[in-house]
Protein backbone atom coordinates (compact mmCIF):
# COMPACT_ATOMS: atom_id res chain seq x y z
CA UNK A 1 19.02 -2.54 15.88
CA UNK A 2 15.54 -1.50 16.62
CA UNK A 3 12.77 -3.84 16.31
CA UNK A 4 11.18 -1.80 13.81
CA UNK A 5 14.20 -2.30 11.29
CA UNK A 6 14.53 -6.40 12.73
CA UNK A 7 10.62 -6.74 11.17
CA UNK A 8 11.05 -4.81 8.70
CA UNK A 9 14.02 -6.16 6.79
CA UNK A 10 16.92 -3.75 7.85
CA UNK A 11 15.34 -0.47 7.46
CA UNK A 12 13.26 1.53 8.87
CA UNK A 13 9.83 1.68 7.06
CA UNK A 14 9.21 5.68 7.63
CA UNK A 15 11.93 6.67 5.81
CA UNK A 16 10.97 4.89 2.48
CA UNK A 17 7.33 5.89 2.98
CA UNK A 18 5.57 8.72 0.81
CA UNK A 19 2.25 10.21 1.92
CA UNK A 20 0.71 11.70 -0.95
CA UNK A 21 -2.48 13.87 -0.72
CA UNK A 22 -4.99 15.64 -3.01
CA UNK A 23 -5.21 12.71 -5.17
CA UNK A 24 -8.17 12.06 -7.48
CA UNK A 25 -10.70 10.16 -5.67
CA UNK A 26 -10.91 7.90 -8.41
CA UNK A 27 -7.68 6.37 -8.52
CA UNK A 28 -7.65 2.57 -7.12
CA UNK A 29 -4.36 0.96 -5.40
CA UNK A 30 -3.54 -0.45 -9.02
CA UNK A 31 -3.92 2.66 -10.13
CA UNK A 32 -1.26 4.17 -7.46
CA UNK A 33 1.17 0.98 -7.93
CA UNK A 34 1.51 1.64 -11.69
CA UNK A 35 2.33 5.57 -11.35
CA UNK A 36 4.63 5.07 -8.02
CA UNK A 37 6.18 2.28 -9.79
CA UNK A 38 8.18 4.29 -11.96
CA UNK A 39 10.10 5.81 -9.08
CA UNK A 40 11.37 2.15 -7.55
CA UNK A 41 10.26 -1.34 -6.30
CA UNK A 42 6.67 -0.44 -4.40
CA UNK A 43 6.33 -2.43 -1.35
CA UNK A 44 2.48 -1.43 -0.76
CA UNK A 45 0.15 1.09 -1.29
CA UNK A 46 -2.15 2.07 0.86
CA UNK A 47 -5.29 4.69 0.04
CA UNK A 48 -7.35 5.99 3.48
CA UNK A 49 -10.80 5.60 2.41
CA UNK A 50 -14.23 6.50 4.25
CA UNK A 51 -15.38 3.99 7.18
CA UNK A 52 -18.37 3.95 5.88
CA UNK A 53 -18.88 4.33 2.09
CA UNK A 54 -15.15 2.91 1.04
CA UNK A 55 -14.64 5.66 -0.99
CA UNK A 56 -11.05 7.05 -0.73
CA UNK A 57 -10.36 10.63 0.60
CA UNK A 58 -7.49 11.50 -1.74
CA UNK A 59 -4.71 10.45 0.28
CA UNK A 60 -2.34 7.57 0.48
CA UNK A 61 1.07 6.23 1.68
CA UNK A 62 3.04 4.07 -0.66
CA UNK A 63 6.06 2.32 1.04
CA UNK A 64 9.07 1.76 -1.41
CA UNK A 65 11.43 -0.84 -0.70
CA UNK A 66 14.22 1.50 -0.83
CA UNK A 67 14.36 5.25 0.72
CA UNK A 68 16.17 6.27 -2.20
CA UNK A 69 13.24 5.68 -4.50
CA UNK A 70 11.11 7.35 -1.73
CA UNK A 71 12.79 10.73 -2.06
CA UNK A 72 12.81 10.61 -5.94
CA UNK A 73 9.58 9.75 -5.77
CA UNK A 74 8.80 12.87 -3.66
CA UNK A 75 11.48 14.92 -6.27
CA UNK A 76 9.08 14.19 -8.98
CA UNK A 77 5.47 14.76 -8.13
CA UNK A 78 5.37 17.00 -5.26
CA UNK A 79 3.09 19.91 -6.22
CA UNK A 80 3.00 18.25 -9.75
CA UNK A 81 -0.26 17.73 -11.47
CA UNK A 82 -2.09 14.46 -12.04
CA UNK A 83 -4.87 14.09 -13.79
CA UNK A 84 -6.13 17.47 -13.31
CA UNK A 85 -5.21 17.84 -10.04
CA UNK A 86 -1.51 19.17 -8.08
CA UNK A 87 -0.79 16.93 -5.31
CA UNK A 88 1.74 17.07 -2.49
CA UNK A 89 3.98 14.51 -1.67
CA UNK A 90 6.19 14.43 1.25
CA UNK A 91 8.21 11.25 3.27
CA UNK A 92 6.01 10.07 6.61
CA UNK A 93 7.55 10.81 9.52
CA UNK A 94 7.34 7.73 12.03
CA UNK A 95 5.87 8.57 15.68
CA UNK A 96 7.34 5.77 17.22
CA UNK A 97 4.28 3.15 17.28
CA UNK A 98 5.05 1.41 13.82
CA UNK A 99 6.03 -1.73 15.32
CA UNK A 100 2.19 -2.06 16.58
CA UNK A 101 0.93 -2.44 12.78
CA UNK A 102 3.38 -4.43 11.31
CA UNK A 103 1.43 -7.62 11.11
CA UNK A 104 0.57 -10.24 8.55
CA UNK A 105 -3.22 -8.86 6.58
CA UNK A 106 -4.75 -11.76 5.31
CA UNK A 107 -8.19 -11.49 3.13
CA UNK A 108 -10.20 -14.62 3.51
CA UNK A 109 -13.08 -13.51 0.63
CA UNK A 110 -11.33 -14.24 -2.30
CA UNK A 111 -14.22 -14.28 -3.87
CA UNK A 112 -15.04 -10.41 -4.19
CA UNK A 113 -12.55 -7.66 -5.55
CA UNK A 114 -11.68 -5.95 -3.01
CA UNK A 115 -12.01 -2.27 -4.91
CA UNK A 116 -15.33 -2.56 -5.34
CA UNK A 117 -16.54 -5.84 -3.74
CA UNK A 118 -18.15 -7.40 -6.71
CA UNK A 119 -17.49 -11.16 -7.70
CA UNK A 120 -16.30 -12.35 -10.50
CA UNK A 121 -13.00 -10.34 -10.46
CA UNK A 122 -10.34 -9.61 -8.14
CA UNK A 123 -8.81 -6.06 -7.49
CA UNK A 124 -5.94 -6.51 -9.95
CA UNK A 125 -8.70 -6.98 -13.12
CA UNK A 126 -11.12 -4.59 -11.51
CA UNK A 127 -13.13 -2.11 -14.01
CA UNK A 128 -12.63 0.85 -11.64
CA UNK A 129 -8.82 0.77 -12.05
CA UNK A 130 -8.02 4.07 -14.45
CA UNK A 131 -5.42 2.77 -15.83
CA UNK A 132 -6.17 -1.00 -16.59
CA UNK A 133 -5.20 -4.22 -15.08
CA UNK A 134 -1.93 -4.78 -13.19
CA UNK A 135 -0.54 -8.21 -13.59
CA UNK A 136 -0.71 -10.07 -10.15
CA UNK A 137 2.38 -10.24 -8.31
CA UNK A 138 4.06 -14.08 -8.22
CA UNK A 139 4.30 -15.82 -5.04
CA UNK A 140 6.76 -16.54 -2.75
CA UNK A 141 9.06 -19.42 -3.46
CA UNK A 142 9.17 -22.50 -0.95
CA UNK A 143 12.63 -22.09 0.59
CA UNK A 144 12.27 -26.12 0.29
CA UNK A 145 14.09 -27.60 -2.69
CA UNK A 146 12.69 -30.52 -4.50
CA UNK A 147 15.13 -32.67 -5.91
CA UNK A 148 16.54 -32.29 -9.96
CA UNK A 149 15.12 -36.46 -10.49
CA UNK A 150 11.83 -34.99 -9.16
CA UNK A 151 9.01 -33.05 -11.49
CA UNK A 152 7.92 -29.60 -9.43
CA UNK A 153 4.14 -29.24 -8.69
CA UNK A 154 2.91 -26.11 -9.97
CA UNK A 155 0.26 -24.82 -7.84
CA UNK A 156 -3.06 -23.32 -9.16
CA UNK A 157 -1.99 -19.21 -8.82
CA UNK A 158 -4.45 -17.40 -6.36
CA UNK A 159 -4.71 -13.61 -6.20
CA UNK A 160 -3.54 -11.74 -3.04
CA UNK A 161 -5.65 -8.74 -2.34
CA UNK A 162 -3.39 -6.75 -0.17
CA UNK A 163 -3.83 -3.29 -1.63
CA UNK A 164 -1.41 -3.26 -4.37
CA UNK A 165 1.56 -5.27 -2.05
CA UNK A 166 3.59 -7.49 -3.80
CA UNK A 167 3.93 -10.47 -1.26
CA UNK A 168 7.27 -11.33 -2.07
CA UNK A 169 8.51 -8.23 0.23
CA UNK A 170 5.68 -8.88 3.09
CA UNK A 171 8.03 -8.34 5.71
CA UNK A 172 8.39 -4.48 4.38
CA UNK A 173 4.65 -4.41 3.68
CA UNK A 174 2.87 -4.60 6.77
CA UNK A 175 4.65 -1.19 8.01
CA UNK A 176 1.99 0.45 7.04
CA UNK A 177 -0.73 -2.19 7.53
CA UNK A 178 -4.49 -0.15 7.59
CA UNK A 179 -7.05 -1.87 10.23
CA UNK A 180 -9.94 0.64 9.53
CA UNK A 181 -12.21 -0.90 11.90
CA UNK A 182 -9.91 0.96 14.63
CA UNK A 183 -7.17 2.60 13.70
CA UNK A 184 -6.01 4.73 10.89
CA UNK A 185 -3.16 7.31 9.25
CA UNK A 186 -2.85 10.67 11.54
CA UNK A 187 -3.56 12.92 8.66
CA UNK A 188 -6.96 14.60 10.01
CA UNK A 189 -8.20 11.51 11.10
CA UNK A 190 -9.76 11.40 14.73
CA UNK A 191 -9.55 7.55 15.59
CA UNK A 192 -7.18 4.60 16.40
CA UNK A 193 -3.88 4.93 16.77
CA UNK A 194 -1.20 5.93 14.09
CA UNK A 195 1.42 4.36 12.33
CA UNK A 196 3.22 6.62 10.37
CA UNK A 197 2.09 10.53 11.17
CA UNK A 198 2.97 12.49 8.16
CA UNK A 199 4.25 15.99 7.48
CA UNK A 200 1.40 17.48 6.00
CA UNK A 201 -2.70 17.88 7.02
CA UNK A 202 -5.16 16.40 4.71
CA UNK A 203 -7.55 19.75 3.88
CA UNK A 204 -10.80 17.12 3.52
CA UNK A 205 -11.44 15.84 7.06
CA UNK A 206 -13.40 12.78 7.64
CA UNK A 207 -17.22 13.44 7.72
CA UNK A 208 -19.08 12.21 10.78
């Protein structure tokens, strides 16, 4: 088995990865979880946004946990319309270097969304996501076991900003982990190393 597939759970995170382009700008990641949702169990979703102003360039990858729910996902919305505008939507193809990115992407500011970096919110309850707030994913269960005589401690519930992942698949997640300070997708971008190089060519290339 390669060690792509040994961190990633058994399978190979290309083939259950959809790059979708010509997306409206607006969308958030919450935004993208709820639509991609309907298609299967989203892992992570991941928009490529400027360096510089954060605002996203239409594109994203959204890693299911399955690559069955990949390729229905492709089925039903390539050159489909969404909200005004026909997108494509293909499976990533992986050039070889995935196991480079699959790391563990903690955010230490928990006090800022990470959409739009205001406080007082975080990205799941932001006001720029379209289509409303997404209920935070639950944690991880301790693989410890208390025993039955003994009352379980609940522990206060903290938000995860990860970009729509649901951290109870993080193994699967980090696939397509984004480190925009040097590297990004392959999809018209000029720096840092890919992960997953997809089918297609983004038409909007990065400015500057």
């Amino acid at each position: 088995m390669s060690a792509v597939k040994k961190m990633s759970g058994g399978l190979a995170p290309s083939k259950s990865t959809v790059y979708v382009s010509n997306l409206p700008f607006s969308l958030t990641n919450n935004d993208l979880y709820r639509i991609f949702s309907k298609y299967g169990k989203v892992v992570k979703v991941t928009i490529l946004k400027d360096k510089d102003s954060r605002k996203s360039k239409g594109v994203s990858f959204v890693l299911f946990l399955n690559k069955e729910s990949a390729q229905h996902c492709v089925r039903a919305l390539n050159n489909k319309q969404l909200f005004g505008r026909v997108i494509k939507a293909s499976i990533a193809v992986d050039n070889g270097r995935a196991t480079e990115f699959i790391r563990r992407r903690n955010y230490t500011d928990k006090t800022r969304c990470y959409e739009c970096g205001d406080t007082g919110h975080l990205s799941y309850a932001c006001p720029k996501n379209m289509l409303g707030e997404r209920e935070p994913p639950q944690k991880k269960e301790k693989k410890k076991r208390r025993k039955l005589d003994e009352p379980e401690e609940v522990p206060e519930e903290q938000e995860s900003e990860d970009e729509g992942e649901d951290p109870a698949l993080d193994s699967l997640s980090q696939a397509i982990a984004f480190q925009e300070t040097s590297t990004c997708f392959s999809v018209g971008c000029t720096t840092g190393n890919p992960a997953i190089r997809a089918t297609h060519t983004v038409q909007e290339r990065e400015k500057g």
